[in-house]
Every structure is written in C-alpha cells, then in structure tokens.
C-alpha atoms as a PDB file:
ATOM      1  CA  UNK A   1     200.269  66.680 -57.657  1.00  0.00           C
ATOM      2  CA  UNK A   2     203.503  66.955 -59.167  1.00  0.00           C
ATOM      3  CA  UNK A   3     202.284  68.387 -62.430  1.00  0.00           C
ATOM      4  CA  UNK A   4     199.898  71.841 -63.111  1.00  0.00           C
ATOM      5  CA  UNK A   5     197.998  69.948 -66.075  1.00  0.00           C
ATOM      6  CA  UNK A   6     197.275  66.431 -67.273  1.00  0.00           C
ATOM      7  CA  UNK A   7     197.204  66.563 -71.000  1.00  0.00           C
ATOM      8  CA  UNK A   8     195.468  63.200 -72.073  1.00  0.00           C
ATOM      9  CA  UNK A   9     195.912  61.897 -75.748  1.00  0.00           C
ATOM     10  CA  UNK A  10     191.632  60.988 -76.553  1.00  0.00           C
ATOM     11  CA  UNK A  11     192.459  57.748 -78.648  1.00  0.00           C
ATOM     12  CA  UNK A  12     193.654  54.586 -77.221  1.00  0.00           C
ATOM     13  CA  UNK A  13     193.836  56.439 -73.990  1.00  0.00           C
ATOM     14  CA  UNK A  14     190.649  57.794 -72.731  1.00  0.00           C
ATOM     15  CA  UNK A  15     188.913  56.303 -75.841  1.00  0.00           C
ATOM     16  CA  UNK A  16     188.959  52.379 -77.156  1.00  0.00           C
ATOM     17  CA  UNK A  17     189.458  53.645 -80.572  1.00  0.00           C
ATOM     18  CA  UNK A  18     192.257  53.017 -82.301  1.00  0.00           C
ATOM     19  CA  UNK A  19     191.419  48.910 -83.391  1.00  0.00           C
ATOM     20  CA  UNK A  20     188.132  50.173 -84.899  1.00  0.00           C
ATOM     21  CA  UNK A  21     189.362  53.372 -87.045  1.00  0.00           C
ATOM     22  CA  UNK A  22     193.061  51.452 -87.714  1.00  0.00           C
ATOM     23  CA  UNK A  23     190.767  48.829 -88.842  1.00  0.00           C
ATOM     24  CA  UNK A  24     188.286  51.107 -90.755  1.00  0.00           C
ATOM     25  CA  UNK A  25     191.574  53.035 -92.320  1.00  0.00           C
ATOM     26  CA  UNK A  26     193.154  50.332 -93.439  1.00  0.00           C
ATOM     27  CA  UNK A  27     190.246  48.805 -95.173  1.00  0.00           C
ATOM     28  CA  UNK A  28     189.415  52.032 -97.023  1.00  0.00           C
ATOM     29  CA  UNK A  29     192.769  52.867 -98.564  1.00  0.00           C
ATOM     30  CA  UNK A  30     192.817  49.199 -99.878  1.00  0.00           C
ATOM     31  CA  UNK A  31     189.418  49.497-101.354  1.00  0.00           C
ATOM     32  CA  UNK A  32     191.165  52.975-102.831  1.00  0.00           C
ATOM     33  CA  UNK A  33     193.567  51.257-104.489  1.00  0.00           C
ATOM     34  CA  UNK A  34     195.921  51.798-102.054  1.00  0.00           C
ATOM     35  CA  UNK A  35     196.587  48.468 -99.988  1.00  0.00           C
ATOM     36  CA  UNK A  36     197.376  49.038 -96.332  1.00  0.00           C
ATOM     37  CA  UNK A  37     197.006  46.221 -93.296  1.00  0.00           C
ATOM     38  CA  UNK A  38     195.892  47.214 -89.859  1.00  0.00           C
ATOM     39  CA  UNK A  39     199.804  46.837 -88.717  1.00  0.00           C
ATOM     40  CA  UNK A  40     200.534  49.140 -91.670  1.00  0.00           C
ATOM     41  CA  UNK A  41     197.445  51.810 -90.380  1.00  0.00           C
ATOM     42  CA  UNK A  42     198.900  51.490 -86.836  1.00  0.00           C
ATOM     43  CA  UNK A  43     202.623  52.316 -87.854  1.00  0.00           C
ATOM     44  CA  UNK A  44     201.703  55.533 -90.073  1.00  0.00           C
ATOM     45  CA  UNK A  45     198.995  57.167 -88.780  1.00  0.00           C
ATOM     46  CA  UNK A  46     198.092  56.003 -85.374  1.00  0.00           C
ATOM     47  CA  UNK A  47     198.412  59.425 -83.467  1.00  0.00           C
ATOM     48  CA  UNK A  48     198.003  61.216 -86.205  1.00  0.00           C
ATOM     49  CA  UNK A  49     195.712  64.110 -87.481  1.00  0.00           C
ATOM     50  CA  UNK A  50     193.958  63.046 -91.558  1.00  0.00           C
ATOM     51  CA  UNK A  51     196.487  65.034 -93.515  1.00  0.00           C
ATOM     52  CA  UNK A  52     198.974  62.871 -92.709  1.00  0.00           C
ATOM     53  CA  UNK A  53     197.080  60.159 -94.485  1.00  0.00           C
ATOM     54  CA  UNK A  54     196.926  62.507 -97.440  1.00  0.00           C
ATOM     55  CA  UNK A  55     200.202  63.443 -97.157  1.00  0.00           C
ATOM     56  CA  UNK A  56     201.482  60.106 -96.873  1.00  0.00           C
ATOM     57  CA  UNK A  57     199.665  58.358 -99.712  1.00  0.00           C
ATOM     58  CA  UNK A  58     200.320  61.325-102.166  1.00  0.00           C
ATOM     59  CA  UNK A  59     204.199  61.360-101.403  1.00  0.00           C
ATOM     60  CA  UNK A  60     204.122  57.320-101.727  1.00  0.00           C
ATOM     61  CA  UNK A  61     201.496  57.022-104.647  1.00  0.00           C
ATOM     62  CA  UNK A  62     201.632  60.642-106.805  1.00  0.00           C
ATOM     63  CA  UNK A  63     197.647  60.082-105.884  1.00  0.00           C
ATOM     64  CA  UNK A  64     195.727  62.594-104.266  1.00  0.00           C
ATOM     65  CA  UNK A  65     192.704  61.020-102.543  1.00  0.00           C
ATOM     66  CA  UNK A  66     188.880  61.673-103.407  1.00  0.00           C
ATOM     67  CA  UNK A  67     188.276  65.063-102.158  1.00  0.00           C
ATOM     68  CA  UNK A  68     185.526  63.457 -99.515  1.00  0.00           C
ATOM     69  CA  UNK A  69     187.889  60.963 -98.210  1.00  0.00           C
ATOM     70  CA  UNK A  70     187.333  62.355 -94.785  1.00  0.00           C
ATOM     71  CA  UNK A  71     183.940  62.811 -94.797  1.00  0.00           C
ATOM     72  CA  UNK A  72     183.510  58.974 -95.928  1.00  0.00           C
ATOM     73  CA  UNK A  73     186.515  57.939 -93.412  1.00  0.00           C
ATOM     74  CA  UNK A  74     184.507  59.545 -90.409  1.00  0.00           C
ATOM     75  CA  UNK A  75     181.190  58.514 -91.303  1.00  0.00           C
ATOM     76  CA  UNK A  76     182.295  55.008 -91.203  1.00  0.00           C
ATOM     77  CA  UNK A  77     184.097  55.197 -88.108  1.00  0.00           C
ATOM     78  CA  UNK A  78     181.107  57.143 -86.369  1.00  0.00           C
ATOM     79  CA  UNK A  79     178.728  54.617 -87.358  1.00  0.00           C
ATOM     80  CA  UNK A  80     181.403  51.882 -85.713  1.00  0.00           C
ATOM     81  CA  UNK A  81     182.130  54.050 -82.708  1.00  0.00           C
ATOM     82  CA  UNK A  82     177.603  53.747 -81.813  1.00  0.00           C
ATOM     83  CA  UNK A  83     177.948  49.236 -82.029  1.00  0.00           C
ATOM     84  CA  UNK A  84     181.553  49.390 -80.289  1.00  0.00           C
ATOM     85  CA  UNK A  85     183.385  51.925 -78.831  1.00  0.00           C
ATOM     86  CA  UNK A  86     184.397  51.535 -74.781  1.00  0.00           C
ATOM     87  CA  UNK A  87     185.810  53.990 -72.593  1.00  0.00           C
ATOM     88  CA  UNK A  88     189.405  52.871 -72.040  1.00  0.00           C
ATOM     89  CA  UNK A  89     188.610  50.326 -68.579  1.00  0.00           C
ATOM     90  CA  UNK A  90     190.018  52.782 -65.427  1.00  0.00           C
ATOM     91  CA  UNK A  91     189.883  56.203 -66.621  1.00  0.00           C
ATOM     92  CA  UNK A  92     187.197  57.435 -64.798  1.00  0.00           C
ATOM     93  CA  UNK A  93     188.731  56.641 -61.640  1.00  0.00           C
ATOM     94  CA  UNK A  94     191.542  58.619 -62.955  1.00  0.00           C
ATOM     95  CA  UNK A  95     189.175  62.014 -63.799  1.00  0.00           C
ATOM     96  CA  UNK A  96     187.692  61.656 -60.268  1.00  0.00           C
ATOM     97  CA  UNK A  97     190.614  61.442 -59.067  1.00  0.00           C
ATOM     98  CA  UNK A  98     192.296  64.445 -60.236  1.00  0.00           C
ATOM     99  CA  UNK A  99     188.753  66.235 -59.533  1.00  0.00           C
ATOM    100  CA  UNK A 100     189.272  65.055 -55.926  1.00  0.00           C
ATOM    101  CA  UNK A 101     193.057  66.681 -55.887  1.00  0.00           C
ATOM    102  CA  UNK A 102     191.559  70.058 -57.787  1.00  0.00           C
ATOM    103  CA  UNK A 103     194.054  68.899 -60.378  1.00  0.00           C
ATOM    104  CA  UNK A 104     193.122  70.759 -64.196  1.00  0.00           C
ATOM    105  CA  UNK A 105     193.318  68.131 -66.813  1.00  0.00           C
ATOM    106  CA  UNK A 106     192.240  68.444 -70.320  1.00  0.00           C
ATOM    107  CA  UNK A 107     192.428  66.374 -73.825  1.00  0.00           C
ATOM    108  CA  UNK A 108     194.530  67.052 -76.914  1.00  0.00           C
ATOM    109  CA  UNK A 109     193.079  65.258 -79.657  1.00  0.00           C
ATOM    110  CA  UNK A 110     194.503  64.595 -83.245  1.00  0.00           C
ATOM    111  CA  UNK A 111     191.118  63.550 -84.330  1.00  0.00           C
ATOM    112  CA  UNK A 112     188.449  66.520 -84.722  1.00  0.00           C
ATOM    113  CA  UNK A 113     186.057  68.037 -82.390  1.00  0.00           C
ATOM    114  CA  UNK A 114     183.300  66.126 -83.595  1.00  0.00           C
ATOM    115  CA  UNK A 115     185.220  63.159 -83.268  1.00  0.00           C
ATOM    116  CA  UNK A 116     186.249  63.425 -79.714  1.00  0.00           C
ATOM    117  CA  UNK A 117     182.542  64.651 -78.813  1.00  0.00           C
ATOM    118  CA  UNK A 118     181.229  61.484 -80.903  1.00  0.00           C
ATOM    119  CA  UNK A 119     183.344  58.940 -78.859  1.00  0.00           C
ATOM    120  CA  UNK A 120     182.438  60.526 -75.628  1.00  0.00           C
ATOM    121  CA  UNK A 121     179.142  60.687 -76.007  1.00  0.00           C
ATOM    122  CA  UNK A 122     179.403  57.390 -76.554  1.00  0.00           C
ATOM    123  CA  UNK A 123     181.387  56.247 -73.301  1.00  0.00           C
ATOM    124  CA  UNK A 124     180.037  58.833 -71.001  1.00  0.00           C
ATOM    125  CA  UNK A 125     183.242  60.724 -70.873  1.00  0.00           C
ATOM    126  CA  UNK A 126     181.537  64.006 -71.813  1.00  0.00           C
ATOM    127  CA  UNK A 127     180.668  64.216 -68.547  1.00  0.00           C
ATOM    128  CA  UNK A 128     184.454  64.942 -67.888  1.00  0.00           C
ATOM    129  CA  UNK A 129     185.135  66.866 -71.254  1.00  0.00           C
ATOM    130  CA  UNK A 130     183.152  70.133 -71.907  1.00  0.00           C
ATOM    131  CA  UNK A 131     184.346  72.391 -74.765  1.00  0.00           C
ATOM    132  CA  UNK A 132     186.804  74.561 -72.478  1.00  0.00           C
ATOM    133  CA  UNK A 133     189.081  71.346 -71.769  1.00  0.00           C
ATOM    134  CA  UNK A 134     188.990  69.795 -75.040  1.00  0.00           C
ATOM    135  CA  UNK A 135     191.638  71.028 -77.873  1.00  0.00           C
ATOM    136  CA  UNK A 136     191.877  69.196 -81.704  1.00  0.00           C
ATOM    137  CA  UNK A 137     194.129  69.618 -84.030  1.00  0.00           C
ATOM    138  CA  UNK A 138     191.789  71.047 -86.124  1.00  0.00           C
ATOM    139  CA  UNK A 139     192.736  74.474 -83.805  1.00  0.00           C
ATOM    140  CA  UNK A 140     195.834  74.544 -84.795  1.00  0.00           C
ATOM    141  CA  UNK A 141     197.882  74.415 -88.151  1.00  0.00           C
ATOM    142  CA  UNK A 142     199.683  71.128 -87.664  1.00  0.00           C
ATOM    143  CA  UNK A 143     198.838  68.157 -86.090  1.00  0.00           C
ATOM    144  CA  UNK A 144     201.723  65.699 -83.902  1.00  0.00           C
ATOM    145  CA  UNK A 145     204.283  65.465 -84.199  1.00  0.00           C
ATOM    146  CA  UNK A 146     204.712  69.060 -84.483  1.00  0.00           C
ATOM    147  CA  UNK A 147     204.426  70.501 -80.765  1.00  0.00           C
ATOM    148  CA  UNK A 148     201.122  73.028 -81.715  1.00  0.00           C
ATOM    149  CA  UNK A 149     198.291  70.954 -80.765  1.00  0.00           C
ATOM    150  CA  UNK A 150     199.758  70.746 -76.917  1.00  0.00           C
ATOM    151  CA  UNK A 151     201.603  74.213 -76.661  1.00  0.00           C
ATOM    152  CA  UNK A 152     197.787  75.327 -77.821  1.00  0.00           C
ATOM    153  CA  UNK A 153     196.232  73.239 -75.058  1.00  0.00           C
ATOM    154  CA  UNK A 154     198.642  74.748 -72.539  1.00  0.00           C
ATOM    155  CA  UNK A 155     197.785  78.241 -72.943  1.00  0.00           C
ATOM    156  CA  UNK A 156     194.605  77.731 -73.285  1.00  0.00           C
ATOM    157  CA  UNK A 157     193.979  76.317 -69.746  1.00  0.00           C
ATOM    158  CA  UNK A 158     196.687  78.709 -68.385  1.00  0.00           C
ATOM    159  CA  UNK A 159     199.745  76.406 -67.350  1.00  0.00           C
ATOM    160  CA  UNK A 160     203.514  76.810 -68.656  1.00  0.00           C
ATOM    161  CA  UNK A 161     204.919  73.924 -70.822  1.00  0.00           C
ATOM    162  CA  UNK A 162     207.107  72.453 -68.590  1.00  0.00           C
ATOM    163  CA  UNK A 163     204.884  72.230 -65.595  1.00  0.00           C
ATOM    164  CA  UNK A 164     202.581  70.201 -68.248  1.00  0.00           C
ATOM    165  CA  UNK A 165     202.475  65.922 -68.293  1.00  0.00           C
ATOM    166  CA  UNK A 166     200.970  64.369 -71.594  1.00  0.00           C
ATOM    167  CA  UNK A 167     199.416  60.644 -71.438  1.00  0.00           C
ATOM    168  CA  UNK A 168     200.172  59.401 -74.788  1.00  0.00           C
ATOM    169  CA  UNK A 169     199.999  56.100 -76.416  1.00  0.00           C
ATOM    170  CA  UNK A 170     201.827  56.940 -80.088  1.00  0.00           C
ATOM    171  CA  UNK A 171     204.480  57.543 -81.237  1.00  0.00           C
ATOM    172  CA  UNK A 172     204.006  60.305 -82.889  1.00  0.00           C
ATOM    173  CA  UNK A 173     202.207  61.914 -79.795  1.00  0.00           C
ATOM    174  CA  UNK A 174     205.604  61.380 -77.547  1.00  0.00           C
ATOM    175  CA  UNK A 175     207.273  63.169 -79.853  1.00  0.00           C
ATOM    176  CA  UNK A 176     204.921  66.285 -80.234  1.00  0.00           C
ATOM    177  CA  UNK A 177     205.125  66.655 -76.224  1.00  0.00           C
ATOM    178  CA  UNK A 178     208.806  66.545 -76.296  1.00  0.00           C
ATOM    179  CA  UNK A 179     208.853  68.702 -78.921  1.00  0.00           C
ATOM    180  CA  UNK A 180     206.395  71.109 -76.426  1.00  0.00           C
ATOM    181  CA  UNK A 181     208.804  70.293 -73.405  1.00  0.00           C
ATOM    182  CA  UNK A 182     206.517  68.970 -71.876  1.00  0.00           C
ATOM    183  CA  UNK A 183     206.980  65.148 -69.795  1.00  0.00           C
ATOM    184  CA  UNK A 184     205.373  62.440 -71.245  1.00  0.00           C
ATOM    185  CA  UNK A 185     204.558  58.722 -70.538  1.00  0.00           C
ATOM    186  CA  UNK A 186     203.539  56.357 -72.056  1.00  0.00           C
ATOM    187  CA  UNK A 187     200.006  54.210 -72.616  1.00  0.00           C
ATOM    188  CA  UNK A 188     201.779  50.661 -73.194  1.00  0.00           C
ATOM    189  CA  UNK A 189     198.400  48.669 -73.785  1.00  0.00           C
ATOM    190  CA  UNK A 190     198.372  48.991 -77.230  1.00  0.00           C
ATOM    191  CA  UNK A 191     201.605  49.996 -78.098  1.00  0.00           C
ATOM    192  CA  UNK A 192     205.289  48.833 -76.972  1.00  0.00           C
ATOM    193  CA  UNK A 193     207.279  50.909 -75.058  1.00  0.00           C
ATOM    194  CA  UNK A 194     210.104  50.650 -77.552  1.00  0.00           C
ATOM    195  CA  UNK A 195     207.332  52.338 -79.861  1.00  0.00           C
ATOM    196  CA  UNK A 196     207.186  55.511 -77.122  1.00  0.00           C
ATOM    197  CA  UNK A 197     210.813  56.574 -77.020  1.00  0.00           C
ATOM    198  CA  UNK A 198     211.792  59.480 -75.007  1.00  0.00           C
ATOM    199  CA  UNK A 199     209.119  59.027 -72.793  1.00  0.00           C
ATOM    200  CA  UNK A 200     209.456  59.853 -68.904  1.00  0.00           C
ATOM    201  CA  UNK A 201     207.817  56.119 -68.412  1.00  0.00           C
ATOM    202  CA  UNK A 202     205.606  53.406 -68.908  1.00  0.00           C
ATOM    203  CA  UNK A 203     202.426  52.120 -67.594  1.00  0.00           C
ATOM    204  CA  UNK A 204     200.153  49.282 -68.956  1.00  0.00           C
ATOM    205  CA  UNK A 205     197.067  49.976 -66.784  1.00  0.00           C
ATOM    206  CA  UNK A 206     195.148  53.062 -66.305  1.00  0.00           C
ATOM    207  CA  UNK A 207     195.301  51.734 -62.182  1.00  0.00           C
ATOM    208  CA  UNK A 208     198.970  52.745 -62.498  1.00  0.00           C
ATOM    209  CA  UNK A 209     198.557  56.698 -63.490  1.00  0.00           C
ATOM    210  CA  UNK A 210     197.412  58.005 -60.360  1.00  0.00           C
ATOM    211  CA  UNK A 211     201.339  57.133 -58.232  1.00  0.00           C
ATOM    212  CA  UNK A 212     203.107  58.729 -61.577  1.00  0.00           C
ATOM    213  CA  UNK A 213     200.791  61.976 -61.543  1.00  0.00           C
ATOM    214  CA  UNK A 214     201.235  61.884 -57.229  1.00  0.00           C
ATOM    215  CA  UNK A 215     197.275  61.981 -57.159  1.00  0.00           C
END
C-alpha cells in the first residue's frame, strides 16, 4: 500500500449522515430563531465539530445558544440515525480490503464518540471500529480545520504524518489534513470537488478507493 494509515472522515464517508443531521441542524437553529436552510447547514458546519455552530451563531447573532443545545441536537439526530441511517454503499469492501493487505486504518471523527459508536452500531461498521481505531474531536482541543484531531489519530496508532492518507468529504476536513501534512482526497458524492481544494484527488464511488490507496 502506498500509505502507513488510512484516516477515514466517519460522516458522509463511512456513515450516510450528513442529509439527516444537515437536515436536523438546519431545522433546529430556525426553530431557535436563527433561520438556516440545509444548503446553509452544509456550507458552515458540514465537517465540523458543535462549537463551531456556537461559535458561528454567537459571532453572527450576539446569541449564545440554550446551554443544552447539544444534548437536544444529538438526541434528535440519534433518534433519526435508528429509522435511517446506511452505511455509505462500498465501504466494507474497502475495510476488508485493507484487512486483507494488513493495512492499519482508523476514523477521525468531528462528531463525538457516542456519535460515531451510535451510527455504527447502526450500519454494522462497529465491527470494523473498536475504541483503539476510533479518535473524536472531543480528544482533542479543536476540532477541523485545525490539524489536532488527525495529528492525534496519527500518534495514536503509531504512523508519522506524512506517511498518513485522510478520506474526507468537507471542506473543512481537507483543510485540517493539509494542515497535518498529511495527503488527502476527496469523497465527491456529496460534495463538489471544487468544494475539496487542495486535495491529492477525487473519487465519486467508494469502488474507486482501493487503486488510489494501491490495495
């Protein structure tokens, strides 16, 4: 393989996630008082870990959100995630694939642990996942685009930066992985590849990772 570790992004790449919590998000922060549209949701926070949402809104607004914002957020999307949420259609050919090669691979999520263990419950995938290959940002002090979540990732399974590939599908993921120095391509099923800039490449079906990772 040409790379020592496959990072994967966990939603809208191993996870079918990001049109039910975009759509969730959205509809909250309009009920808040705060309208936002699903395009708006995708644009600002897609990638991103739940202070940004904070962050955002209080820099745009001067409004703080209700202290159990999150707690309401994640309940809703949990709830979702049990009628709804699919594992992204080809990635477990990918895992066995790498398992076949003896090829480490791991996931670094914005969302939190119990959101990643939620969704792959859900789809199966935590028969791939165990707590030794899966990495929030809730480990680490900032969330993408800063560089922490995957640098943290990286020395936790071992492997130097630059011998490190991310699978990413935001924006804001691409740029924590450059940021890392790590290579990254990009997830184009959801998102346009002019959306992913800087990344190594593009690929629109999960059939297509296995030639870029040489697995």
């Amino acid at each position: 393989m040409r790379y020592d570790l496959v990072i994967f992004d966990n939603d809208g790449v191993l996870v079918d996630s990001e049109p039910i919590s975009n759509t969730l998000l959205a509809g909250y922060l309009t009920e808040l008082g705060h309208p936002t549209s699903y395009e708006d949701s995708l644009r600002d926070y897609m990638g991103s870990a739940m202070h940004r949402v904070h962050d955002l809104v209080e820099e745009r607004t001067g409004q703080r959100l209700p202290v159990d914002f999150d707690d309401v957020f994640h309940a809703r999307v949990f709830a979702a995630f049990q009628d709804e949420l699919e594992v992204v259609p080809g990635v477990e050919d990918v895992l066995k694939r790498l398992v076949a090669a003896g090829a480490p691979y791991c996931v670094a999520s914005s969302g939190s642990h119990e959101r990643i263990r939620v969704g792959h419950r859900k789809t199966g995938l935590d028969a791939w996942f165990r707590d030794e290959n899966a990495f929030s940002s809730e480990d680490v002090g900032r969330g993408k685009p800063a560089p922490d979540l995957f640098l943290h990732a990286a020395a936790r399974m071992g492997v130097e930066p630059e011998r490190c590939v991310v699978v990413e599908d935001s924006r804001l993921g691409v740029q924590a992985a450059l940021a890392a120095g790590m290579d990254v391509y990009g997830f184009t099923a959801m998102t346009p590849e002019e959306k992913l800039a800087g990344a190594a490449g593009f690929f629109r079906r999960m059939d297509e990772l296995p030639a870029i990772l040489g697995v």
